[in-house]
C-alpha atoms as a PDB file:
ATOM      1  CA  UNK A   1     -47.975 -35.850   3.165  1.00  0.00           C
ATOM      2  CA  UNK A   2     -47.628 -33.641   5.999  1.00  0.00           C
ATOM      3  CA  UNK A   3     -46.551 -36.450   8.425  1.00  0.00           C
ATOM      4  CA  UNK A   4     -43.670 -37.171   5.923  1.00  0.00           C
ATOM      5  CA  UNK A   5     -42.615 -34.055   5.482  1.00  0.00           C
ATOM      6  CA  UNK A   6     -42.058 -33.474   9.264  1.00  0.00           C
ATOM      7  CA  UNK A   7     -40.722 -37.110   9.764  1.00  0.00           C
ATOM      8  CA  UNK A   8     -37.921 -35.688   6.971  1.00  0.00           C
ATOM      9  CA  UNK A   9     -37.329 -32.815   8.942  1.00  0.00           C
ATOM     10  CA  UNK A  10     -36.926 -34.655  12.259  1.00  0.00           C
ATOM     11  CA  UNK A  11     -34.922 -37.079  10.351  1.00  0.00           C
ATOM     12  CA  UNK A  12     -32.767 -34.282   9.203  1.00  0.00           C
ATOM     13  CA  UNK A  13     -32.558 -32.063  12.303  1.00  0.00           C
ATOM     14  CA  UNK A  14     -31.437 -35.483  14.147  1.00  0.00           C
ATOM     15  CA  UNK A  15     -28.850 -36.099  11.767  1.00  0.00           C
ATOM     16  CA  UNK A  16     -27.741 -32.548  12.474  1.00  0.00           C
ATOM     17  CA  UNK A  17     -27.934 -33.261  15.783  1.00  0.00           C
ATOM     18  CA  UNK A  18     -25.618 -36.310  15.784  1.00  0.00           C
ATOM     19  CA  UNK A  19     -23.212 -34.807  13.556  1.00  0.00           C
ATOM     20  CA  UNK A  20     -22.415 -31.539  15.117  1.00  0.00           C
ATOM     21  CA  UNK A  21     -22.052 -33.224  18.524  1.00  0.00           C
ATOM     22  CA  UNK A  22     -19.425 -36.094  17.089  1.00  0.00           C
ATOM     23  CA  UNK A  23     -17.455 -32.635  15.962  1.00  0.00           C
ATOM     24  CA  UNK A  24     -17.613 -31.468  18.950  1.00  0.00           C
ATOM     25  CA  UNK A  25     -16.469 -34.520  20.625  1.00  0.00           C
ATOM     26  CA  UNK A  26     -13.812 -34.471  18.136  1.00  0.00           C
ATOM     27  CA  UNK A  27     -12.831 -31.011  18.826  1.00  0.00           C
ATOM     28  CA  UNK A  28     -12.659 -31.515  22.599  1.00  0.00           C
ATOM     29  CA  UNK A  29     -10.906 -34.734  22.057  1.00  0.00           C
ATOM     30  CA  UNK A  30      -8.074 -32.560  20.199  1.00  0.00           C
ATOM     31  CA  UNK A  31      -8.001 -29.617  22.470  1.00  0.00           C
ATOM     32  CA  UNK A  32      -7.198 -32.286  25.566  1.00  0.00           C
ATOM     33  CA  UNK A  33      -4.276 -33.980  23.436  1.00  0.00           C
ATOM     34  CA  UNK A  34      -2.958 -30.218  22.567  1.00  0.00           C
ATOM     35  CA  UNK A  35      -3.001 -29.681  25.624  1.00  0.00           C
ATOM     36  CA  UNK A  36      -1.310 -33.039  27.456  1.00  0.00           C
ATOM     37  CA  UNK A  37       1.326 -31.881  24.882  1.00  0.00           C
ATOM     38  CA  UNK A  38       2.113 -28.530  25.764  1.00  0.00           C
ATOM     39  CA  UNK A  39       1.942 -29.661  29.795  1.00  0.00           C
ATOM     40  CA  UNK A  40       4.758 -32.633  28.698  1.00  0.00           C
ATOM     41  CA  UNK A  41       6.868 -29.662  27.125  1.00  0.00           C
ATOM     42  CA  UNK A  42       6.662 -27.630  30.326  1.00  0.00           C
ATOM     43  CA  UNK A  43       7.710 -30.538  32.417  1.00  0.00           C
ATOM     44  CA  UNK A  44      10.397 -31.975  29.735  1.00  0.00           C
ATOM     45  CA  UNK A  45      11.682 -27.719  29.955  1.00  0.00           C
ATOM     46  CA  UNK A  46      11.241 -27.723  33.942  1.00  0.00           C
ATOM     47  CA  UNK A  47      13.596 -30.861  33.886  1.00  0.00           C
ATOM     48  CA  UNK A  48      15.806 -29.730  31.655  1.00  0.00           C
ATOM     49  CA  UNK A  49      15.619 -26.306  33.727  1.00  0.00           C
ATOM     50  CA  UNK A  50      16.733 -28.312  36.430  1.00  0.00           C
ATOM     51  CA  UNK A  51      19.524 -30.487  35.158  1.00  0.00           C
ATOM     52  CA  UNK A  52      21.540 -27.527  33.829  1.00  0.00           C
ATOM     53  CA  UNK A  53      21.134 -26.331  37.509  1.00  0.00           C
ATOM     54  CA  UNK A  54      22.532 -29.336  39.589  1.00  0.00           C
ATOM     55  CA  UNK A  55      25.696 -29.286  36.424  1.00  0.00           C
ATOM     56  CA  UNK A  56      26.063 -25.733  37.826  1.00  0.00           C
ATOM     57  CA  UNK A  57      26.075 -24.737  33.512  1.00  0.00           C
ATOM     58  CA  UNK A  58      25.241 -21.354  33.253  1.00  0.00           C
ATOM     59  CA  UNK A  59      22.812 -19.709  30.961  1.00  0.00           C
ATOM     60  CA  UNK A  60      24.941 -17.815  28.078  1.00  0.00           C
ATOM     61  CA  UNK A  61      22.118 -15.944  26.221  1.00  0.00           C
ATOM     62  CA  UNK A  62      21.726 -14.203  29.623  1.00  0.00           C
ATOM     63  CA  UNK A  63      25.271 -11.950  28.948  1.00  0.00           C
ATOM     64  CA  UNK A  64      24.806 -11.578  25.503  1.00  0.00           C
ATOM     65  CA  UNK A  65      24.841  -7.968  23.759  1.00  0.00           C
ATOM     66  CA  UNK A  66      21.862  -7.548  22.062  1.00  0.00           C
ATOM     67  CA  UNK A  67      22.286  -7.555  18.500  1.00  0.00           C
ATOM     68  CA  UNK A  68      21.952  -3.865  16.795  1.00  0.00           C
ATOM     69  CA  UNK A  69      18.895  -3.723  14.606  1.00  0.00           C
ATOM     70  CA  UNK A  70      18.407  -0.791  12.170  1.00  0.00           C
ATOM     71  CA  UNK A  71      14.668   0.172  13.213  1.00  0.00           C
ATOM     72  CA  UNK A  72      12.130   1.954  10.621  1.00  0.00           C
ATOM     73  CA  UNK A  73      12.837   5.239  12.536  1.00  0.00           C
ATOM     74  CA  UNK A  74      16.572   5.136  11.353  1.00  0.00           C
ATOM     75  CA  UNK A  75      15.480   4.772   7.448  1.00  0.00           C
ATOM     76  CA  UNK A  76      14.484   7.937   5.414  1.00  0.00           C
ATOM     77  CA  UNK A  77      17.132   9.964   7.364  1.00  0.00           C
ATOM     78  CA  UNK A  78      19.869  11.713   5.207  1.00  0.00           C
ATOM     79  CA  UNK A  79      23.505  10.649   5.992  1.00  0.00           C
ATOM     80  CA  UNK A  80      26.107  13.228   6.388  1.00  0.00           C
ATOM     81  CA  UNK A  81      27.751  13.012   2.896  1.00  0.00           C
ATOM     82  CA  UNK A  82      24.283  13.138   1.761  1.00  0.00           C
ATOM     83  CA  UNK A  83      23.594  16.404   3.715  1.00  0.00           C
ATOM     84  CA  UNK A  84      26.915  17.599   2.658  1.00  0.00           C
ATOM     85  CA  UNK A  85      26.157  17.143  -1.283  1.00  0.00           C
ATOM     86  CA  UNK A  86      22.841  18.500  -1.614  1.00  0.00           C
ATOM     87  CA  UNK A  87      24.308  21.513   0.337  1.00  0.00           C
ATOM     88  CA  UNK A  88      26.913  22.104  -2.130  1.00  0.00           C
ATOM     89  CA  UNK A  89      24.096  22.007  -4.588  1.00  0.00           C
ATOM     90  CA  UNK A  90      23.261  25.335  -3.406  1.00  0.00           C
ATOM     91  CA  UNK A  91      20.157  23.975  -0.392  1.00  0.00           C
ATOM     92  CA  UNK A  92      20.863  25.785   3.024  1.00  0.00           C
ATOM     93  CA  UNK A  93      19.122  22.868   4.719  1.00  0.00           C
ATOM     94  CA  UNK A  94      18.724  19.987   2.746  1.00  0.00           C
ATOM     95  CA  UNK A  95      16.122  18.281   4.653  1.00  0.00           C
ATOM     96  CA  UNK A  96      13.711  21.346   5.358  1.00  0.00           C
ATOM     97  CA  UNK A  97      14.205  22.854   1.966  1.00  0.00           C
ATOM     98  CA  UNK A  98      13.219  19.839   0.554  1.00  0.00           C
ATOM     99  CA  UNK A  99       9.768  18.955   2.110  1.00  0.00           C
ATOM    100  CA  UNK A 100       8.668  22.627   2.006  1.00  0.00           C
ATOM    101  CA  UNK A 101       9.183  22.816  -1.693  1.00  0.00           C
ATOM    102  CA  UNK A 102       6.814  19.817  -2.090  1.00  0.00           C
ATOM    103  CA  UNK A 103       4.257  21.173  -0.499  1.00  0.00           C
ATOM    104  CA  UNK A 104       4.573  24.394  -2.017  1.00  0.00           C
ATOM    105  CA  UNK A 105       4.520  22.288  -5.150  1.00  0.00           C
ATOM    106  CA  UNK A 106       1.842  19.866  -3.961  1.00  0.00           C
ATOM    107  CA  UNK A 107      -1.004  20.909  -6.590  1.00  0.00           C
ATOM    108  CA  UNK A 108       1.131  20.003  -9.428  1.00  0.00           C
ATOM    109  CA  UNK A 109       2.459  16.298  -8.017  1.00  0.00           C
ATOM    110  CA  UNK A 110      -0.211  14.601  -6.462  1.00  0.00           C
ATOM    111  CA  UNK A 111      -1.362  12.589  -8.980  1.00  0.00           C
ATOM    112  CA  UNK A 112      -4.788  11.971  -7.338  1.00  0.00           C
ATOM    113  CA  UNK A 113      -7.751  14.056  -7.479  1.00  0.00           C
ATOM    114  CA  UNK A 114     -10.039  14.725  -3.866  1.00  0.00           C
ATOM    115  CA  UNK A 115     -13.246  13.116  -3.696  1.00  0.00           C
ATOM    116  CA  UNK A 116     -16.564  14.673  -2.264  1.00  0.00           C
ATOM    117  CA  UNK A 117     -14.753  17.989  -2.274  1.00  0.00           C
ATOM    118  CA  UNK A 118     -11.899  17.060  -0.757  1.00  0.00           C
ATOM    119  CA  UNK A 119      -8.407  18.309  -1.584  1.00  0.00           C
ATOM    120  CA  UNK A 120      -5.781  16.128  -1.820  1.00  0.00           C
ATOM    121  CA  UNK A 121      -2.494  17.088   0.395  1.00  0.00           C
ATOM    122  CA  UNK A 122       0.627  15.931   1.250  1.00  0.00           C
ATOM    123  CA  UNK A 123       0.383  14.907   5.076  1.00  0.00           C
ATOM    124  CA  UNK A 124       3.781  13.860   5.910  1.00  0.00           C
ATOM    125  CA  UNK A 125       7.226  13.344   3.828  1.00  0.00           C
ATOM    126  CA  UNK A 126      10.149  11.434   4.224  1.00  0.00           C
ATOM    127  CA  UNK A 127      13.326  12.129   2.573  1.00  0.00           C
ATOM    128  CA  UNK A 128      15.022   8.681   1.509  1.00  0.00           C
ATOM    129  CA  UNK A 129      18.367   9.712   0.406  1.00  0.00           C
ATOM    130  CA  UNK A 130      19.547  12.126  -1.774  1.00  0.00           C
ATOM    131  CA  UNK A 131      17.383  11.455  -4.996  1.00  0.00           C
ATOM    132  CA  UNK A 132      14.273   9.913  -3.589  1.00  0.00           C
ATOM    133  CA  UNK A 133      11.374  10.530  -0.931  1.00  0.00           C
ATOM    134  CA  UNK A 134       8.207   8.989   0.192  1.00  0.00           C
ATOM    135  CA  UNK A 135       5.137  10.785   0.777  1.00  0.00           C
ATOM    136  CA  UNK A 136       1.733  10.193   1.928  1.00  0.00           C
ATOM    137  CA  UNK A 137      -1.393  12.199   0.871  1.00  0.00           C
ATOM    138  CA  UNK A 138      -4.746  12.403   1.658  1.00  0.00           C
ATOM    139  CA  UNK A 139      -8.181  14.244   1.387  1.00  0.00           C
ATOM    140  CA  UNK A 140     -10.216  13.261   4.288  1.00  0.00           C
ATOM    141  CA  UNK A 141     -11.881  10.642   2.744  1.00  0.00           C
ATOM    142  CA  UNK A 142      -9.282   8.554   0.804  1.00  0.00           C
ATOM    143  CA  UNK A 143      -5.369   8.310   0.588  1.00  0.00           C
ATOM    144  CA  UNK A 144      -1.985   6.590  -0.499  1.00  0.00           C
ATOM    145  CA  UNK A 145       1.419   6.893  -0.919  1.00  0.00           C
ATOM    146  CA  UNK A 146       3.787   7.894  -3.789  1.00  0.00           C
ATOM    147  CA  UNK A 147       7.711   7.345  -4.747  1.00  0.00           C
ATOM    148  CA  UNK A 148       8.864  10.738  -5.430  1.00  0.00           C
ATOM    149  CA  UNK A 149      12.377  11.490  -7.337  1.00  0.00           C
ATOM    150  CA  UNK A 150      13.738  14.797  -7.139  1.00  0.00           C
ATOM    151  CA  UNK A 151      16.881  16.709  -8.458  1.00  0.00           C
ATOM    152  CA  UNK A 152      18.492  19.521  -7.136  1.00  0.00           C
ATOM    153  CA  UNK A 153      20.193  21.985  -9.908  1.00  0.00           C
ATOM    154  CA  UNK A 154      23.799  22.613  -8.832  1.00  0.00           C
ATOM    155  CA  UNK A 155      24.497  26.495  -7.785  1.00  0.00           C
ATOM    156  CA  UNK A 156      20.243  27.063  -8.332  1.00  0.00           C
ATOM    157  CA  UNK A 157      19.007  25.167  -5.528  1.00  0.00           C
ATOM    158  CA  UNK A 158      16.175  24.909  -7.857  1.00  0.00           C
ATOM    159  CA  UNK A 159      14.487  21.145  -6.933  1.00  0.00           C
ATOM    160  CA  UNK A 160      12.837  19.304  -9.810  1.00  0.00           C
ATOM    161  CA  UNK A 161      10.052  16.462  -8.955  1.00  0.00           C
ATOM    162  CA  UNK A 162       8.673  13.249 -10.593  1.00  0.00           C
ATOM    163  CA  UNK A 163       6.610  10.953  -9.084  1.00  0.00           C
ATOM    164  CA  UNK A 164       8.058   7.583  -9.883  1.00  0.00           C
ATOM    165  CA  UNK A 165       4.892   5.696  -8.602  1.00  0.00           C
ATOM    166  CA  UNK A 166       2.307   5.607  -6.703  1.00  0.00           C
ATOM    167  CA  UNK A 167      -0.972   3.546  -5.098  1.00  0.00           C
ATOM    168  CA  UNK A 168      -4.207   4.517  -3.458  1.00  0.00           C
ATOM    169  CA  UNK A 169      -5.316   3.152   0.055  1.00  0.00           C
END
């Protein structure tokens, strides 16, 4: 019983054997036709390369203007007529007035509680545009990010907030 048992388990473990090296054959097999292909590409480029050379064609992207992207940094920064509205609203500086009344307000928007003692504050704000801001909040231990609408009452200054939504990290 015992011889049959480890005749199995040679069996097996040879069968392993054979199998795992026929995948790795495979895999090498692969890896060397990836790679003929990528070293035909370089020489089919390097000719190409070449012929535009010898027809003395120049290279056009070269003197291109890069195109104007608007990056992340741009977005979540209020426009002049923006600025100029929420002024008139009776807000001295729109942008500063605005995050310093949510955190002064903090405790009664933050729609999460802290865990293991922690206190949940708002760690950095973004004004969107003139009715909506982003803000992210944490405690130390866990965070996330909420939509925030807000309305400024004309002649007050006096800034109303809802959260709109909101998600945990």
């Amino acid at each position: 019983m015992k011889n049959i048992i480890f005749l199995l388990f040679c069996a097996f473990s040879l069968f392993l054997a054979i199998y795992y090296y026929r995948q790795y054959a495979e895999t090498q097999r692969q890896l060397t036709l990836a790679n003929r292909r990528v070293l035909d590409r370089d020489s089919m480029i390097y000719g190409l390369q070449k012929k535009v050379e010898q027809n003395g064609i120049k290279d056009t992207t070269l003197n291109k203007e890069p195109e104007v992207v608007v990056s992340p940094s741009t977005l979540g920064k209020l426009s002049t007529s923006e600025i100029n509205r929420l002024k008139a609203k009776g807000l001295k500086n729109p942008e500063a007035d605005l995050k310093t009344n949510l955190t002064e307000n903090q405790q009664n928007i933050v729609p999460q509680k802290g865990t293991l003692g922690g206190t949940m504050a708002i760690r950095d704000i973004q004004i969107l545009n003139e009715r909506y801001a982003l803000a992210y909040f944490e405690d130390g231990h866990q965070g996330g990010y909420m939509i925030l609408k807000y309305e400024v009452q004309p002649a007050t200054g006096r800034i109303n907030w809802v959260v709109v939504d909101s998600y945990k990290i």
